[in-house]
PDB file of N, CA and C in Angstrom:
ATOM      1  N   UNK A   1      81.027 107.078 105.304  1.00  0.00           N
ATOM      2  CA  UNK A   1      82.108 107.580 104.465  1.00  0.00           C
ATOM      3  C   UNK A   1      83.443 106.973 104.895  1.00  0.00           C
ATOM      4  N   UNK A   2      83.486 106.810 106.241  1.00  0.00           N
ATOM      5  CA  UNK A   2      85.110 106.519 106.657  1.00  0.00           C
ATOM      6  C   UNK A   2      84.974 105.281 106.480  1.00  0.00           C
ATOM      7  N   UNK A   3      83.642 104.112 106.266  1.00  0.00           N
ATOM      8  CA  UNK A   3      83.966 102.454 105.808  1.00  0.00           C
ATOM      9  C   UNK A   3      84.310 102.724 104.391  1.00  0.00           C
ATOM     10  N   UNK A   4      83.610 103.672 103.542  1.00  0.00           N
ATOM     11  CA  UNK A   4      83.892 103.504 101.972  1.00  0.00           C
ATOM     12  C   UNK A   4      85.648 103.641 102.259  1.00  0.00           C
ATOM     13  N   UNK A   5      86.335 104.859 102.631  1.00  0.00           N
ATOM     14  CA  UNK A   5      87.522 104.617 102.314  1.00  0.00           C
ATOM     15  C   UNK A   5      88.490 103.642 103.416  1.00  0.00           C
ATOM     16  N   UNK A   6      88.140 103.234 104.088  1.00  0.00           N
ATOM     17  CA  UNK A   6      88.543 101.595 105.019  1.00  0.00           C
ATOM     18  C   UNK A   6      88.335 100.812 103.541  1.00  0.00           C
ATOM     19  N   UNK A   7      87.175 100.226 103.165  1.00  0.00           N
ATOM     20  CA  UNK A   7      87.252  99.093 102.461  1.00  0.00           C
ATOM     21  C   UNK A   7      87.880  99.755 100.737  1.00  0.00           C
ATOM     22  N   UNK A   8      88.320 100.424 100.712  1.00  0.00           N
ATOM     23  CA  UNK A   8      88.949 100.701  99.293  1.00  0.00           C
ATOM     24  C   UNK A   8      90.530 100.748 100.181  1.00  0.00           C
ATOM     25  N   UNK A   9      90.840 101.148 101.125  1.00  0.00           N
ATOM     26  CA  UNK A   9      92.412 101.363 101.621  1.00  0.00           C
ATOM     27  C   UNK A   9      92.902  99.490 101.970  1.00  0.00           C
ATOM     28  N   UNK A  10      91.541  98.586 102.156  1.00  0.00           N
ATOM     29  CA  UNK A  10      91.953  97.455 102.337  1.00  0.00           C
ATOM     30  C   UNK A  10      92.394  96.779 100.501  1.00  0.00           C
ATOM     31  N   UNK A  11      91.484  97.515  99.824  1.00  0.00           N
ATOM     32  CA  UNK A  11      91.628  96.333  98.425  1.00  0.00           C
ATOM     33  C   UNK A  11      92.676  97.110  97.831  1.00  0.00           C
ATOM     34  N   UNK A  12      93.145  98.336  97.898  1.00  0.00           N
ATOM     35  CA  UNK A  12      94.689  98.721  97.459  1.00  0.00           C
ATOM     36  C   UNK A  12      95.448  97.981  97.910  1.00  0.00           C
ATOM     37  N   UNK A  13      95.620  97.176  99.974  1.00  0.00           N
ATOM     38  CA  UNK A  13      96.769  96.722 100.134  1.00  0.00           C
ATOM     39  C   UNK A  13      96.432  95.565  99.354  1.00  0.00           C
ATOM     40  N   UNK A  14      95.501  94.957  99.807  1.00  0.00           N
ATOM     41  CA  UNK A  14      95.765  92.877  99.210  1.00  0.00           C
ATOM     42  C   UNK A  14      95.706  93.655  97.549  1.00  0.00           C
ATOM     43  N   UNK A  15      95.517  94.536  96.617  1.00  0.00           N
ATOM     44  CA  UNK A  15      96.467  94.436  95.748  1.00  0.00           C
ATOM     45  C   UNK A  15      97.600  94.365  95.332  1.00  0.00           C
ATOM     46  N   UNK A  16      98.135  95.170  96.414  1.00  0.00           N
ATOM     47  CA  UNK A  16      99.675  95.811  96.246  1.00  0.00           C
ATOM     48  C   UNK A  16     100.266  94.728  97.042  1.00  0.00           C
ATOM     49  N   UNK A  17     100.073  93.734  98.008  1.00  0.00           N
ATOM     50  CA  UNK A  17     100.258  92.383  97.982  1.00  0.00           C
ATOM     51  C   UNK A  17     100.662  91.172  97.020  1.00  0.00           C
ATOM     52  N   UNK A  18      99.847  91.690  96.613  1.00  0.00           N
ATOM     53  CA  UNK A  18      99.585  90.281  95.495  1.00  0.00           C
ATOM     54  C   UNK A  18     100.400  91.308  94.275  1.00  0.00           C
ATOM     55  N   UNK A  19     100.775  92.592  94.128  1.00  0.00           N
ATOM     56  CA  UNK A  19     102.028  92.153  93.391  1.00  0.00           C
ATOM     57  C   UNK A  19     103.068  92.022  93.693  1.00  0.00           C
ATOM     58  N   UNK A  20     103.734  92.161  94.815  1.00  0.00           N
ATOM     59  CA  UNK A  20     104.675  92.008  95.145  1.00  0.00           C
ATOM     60  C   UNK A  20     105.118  90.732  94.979  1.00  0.00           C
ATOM     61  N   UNK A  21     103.840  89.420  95.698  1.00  0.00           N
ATOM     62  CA  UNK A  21     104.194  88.076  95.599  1.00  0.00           C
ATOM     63  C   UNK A  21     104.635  87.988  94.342  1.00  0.00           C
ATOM     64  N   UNK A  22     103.683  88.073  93.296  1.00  0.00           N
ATOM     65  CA  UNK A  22     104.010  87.911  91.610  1.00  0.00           C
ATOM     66  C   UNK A  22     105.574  88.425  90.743  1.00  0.00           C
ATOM     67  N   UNK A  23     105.791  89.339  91.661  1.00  0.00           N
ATOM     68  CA  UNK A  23     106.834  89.842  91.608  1.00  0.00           C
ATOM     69  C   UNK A  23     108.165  89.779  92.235  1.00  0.00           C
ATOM     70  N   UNK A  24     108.633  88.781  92.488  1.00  0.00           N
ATOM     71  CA  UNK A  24     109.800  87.906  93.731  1.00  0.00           C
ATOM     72  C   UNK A  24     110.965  87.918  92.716  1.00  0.00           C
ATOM     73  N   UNK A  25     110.878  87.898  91.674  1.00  0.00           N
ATOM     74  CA  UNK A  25     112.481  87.983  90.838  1.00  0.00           C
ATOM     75  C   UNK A  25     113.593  89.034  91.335  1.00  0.00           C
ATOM     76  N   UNK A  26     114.241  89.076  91.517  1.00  0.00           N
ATOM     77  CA  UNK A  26     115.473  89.326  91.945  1.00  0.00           C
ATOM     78  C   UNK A  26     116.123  90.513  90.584  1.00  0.00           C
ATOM     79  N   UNK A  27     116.463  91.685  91.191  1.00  0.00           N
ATOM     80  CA  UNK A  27     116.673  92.979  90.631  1.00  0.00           C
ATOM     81  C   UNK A  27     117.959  93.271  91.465  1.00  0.00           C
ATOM     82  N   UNK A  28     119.092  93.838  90.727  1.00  0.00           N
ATOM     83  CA  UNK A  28     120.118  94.394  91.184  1.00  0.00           C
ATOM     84  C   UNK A  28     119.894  95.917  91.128  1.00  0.00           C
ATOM     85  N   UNK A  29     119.737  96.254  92.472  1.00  0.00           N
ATOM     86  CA  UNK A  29     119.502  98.078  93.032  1.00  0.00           C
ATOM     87  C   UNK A  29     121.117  98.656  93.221  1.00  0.00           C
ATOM     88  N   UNK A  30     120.679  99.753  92.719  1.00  0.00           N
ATOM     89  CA  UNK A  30     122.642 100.627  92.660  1.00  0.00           C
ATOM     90  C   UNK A  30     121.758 101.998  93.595  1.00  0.00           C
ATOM     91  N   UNK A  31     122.046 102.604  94.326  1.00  0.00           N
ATOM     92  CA  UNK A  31     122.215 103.971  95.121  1.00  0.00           C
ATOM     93  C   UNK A  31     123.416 104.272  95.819  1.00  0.00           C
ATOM     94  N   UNK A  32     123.535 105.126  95.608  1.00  0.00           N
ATOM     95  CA  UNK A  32     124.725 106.390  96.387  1.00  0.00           C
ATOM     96  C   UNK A  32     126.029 105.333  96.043  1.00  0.00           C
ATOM     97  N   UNK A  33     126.174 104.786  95.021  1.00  0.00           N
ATOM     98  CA  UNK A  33     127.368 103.653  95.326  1.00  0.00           C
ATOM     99  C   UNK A  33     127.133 102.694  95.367  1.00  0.00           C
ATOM    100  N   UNK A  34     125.870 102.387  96.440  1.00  0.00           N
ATOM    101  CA  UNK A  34     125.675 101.047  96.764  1.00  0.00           C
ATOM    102  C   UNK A  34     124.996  99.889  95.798  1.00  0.00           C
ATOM    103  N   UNK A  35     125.433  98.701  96.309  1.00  0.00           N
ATOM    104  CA  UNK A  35     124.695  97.665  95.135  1.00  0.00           C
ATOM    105  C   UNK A  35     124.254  96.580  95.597  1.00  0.00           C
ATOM    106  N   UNK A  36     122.915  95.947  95.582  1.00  0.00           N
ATOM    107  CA  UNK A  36     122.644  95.182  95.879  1.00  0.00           C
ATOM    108  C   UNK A  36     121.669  94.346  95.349  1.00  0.00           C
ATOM    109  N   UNK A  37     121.080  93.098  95.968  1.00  0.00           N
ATOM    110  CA  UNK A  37     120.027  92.591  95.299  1.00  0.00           C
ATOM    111  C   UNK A  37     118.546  92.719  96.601  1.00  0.00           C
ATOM    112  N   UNK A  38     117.362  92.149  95.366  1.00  0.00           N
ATOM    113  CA  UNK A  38     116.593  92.480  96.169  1.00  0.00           C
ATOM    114  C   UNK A  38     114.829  92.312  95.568  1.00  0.00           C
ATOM    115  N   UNK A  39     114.160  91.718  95.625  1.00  0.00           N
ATOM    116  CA  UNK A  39     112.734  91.349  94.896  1.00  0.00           C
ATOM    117  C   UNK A  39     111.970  92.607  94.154  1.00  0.00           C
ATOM    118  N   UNK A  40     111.886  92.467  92.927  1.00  0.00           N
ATOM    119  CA  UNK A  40     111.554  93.685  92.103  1.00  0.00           C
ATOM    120  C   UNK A  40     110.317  94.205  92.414  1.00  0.00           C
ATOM    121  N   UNK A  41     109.269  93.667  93.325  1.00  0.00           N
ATOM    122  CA  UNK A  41     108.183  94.126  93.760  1.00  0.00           C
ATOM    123  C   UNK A  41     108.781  94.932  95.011  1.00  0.00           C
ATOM    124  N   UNK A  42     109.384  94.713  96.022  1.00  0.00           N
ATOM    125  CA  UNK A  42     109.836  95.294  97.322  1.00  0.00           C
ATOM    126  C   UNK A  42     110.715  96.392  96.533  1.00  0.00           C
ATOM    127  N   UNK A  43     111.741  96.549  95.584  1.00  0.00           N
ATOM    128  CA  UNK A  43     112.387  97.330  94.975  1.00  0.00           C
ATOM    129  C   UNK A  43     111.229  98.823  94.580  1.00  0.00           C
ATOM    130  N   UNK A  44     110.246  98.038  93.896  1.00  0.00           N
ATOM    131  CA  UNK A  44     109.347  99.426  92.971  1.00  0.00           C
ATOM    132  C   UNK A  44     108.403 100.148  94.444  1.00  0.00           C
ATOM    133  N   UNK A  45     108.425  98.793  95.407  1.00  0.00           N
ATOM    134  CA  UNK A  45     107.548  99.429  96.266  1.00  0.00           C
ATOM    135  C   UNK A  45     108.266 100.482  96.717  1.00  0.00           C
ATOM    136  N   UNK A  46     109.567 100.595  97.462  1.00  0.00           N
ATOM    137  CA  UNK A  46     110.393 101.532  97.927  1.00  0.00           C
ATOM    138  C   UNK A  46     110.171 103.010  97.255  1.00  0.00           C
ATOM    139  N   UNK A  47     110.447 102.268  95.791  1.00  0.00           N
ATOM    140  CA  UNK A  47     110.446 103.602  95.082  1.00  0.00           C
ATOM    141  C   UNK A  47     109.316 104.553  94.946  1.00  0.00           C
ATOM    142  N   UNK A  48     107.931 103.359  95.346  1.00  0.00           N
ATOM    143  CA  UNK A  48     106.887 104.592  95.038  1.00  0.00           C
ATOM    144  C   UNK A  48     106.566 105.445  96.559  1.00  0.00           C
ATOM    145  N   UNK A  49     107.061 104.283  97.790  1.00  0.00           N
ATOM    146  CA  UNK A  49     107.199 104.844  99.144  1.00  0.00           C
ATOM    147  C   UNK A  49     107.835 106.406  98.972  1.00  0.00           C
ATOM    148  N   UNK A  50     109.117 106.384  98.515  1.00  0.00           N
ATOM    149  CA  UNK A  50     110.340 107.330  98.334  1.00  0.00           C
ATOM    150  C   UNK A  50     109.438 108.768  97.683  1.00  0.00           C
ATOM    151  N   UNK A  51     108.563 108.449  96.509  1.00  0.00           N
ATOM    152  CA  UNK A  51     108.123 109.409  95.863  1.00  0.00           C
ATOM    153  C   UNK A  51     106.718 109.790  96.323  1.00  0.00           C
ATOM    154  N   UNK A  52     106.204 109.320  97.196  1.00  0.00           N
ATOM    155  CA  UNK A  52     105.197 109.475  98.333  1.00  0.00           C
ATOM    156  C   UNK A  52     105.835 110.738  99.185  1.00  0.00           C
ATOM    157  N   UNK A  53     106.763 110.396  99.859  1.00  0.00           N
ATOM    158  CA  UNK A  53     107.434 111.305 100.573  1.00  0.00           C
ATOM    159  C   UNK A  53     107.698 112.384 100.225  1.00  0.00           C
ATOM    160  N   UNK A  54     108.619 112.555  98.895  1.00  0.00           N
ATOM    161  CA  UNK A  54     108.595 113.868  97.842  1.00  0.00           C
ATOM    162  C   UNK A  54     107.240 114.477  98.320  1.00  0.00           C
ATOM    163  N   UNK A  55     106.087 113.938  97.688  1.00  0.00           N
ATOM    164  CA  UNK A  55     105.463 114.946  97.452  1.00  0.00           C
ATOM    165  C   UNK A  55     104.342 115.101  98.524  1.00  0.00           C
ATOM    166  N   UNK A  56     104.723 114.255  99.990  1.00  0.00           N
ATOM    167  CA  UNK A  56     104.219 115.210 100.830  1.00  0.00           C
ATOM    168  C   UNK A  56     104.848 115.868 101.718  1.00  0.00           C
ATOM    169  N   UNK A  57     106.592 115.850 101.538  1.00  0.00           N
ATOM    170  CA  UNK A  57     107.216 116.991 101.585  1.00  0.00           C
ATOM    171  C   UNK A  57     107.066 118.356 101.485  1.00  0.00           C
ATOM    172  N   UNK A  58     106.724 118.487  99.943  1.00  0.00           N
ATOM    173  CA  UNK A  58     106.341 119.485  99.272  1.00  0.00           C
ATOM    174  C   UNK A  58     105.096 120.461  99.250  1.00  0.00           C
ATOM    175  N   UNK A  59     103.902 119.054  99.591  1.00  0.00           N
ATOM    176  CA  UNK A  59     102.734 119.271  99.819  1.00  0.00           C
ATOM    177  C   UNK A  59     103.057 120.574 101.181  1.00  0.00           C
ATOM    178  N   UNK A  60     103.505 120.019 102.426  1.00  0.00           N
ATOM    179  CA  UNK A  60     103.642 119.802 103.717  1.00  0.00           C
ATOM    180  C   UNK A  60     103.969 121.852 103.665  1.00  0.00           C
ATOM    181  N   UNK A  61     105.365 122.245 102.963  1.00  0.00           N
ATOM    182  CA  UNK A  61     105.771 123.318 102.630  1.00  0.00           C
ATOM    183  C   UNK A  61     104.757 124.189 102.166  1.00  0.00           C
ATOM    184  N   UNK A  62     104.120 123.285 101.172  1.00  0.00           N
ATOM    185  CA  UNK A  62     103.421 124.654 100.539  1.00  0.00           C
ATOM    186  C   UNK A  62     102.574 124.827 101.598  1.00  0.00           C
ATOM    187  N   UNK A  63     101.658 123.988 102.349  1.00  0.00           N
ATOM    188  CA  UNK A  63     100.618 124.403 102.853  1.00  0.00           C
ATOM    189  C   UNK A  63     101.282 125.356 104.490  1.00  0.00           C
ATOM    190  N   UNK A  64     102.653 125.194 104.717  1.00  0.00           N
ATOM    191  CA  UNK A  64     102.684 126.344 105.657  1.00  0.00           C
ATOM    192  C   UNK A  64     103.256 127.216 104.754  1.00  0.00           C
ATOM    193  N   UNK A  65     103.633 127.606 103.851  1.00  0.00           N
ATOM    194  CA  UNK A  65     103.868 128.902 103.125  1.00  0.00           C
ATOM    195  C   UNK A  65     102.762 129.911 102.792  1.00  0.00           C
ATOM    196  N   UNK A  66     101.643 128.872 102.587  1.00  0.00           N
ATOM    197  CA  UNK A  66      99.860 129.580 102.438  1.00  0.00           C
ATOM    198  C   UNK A  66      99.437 130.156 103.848  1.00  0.00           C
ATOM    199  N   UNK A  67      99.593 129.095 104.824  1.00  0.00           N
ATOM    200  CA  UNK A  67      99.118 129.688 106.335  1.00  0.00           C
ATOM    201  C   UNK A  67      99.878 130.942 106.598  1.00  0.00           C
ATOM    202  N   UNK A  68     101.535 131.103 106.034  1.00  0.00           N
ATOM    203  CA  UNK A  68     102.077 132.196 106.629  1.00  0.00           C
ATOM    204  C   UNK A  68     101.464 133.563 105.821  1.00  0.00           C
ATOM    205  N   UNK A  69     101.299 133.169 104.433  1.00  0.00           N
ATOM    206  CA  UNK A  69     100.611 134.405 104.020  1.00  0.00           C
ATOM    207  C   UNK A  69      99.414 134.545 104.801  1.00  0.00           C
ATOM    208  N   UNK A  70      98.779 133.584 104.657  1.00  0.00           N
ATOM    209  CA  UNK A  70      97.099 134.370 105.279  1.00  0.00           C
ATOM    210  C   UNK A  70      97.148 135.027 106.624  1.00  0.00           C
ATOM    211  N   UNK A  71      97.972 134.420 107.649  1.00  0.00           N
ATOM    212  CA  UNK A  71      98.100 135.266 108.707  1.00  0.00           C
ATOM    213  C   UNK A  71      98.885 136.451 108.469  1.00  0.00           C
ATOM    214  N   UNK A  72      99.733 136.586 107.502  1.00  0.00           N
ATOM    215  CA  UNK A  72     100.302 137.749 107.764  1.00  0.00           C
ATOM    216  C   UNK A  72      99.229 139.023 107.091  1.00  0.00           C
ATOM    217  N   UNK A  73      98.589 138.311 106.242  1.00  0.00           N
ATOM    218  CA  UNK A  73      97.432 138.744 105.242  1.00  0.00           C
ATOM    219  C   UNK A  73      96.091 139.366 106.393  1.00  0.00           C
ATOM    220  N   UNK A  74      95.735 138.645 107.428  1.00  0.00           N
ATOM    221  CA  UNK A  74      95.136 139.327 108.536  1.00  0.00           C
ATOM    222  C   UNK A  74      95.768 139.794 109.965  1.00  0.00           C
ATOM    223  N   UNK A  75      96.908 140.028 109.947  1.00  0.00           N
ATOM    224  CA  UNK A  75      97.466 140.889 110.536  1.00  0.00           C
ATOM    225  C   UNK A  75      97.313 142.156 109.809  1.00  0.00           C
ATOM    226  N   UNK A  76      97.364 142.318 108.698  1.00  0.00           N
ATOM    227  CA  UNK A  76      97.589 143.493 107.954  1.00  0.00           C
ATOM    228  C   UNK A  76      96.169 144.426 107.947  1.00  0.00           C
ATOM    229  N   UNK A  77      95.342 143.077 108.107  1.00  0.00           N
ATOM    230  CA  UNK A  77      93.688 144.111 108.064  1.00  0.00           C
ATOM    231  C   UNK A  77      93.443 144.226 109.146  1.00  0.00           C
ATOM    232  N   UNK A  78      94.171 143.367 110.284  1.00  0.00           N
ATOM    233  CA  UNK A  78      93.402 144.120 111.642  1.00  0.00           C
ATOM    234  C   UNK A  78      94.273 145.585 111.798  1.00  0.00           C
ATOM    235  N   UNK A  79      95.542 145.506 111.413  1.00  0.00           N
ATOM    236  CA  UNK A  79      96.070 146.798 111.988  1.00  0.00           C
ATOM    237  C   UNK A  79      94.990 147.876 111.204  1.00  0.00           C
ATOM    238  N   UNK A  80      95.108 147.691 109.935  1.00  0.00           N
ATOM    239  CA  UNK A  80      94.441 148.744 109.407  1.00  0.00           C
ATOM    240  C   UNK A  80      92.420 149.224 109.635  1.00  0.00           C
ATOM    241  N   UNK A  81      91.976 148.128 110.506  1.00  0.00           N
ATOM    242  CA  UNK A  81      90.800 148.592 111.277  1.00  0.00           C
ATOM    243  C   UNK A  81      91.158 149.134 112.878  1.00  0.00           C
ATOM    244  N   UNK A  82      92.284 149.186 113.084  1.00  0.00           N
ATOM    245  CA  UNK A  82      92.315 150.384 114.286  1.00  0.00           C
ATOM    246  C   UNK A  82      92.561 151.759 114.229  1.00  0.00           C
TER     247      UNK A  82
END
């Protein structure tokens, strides 16, 4: 199981490789103010990096917001079996 997802985590990168190469044109990026240039493949990559993060941010939250219920969720039944 851990080669199936090794050899699928390898053919995502040499995809995501090979667009970037294909993708070398030159894009003007604006944030917070800033402006610059910069290869429209390295540009989109950022962005999907950036929105990676979002959502295991989010992920990250919810899953200790669940742990805090469930423990507080069996705290509540042990008190009430003494």
């Amino acid at each position: 199981m851990i080669w199936t997802f090794t050899i699928v985590a390898i053919v995502v990168l040499v995809l995501l490789v090979i667009f970037m190469m294909q993708n070398q044109g030159q894009a003007t990026v604006y944030f917070l103010g800033l402006e610059g240039q910069m290869a429209l493949g390295v540009a989109m990559l950022l962005a999907a990096v950036g929105g990676a993060v979002v959502v295991a941010v989010v992920a990250a939250v919810r899953i200790i917001q669940l742990r805090s219920r469930g423990g507080a969720a069996a705290r509540r039944l042990d008190h009430g079996k003494k």
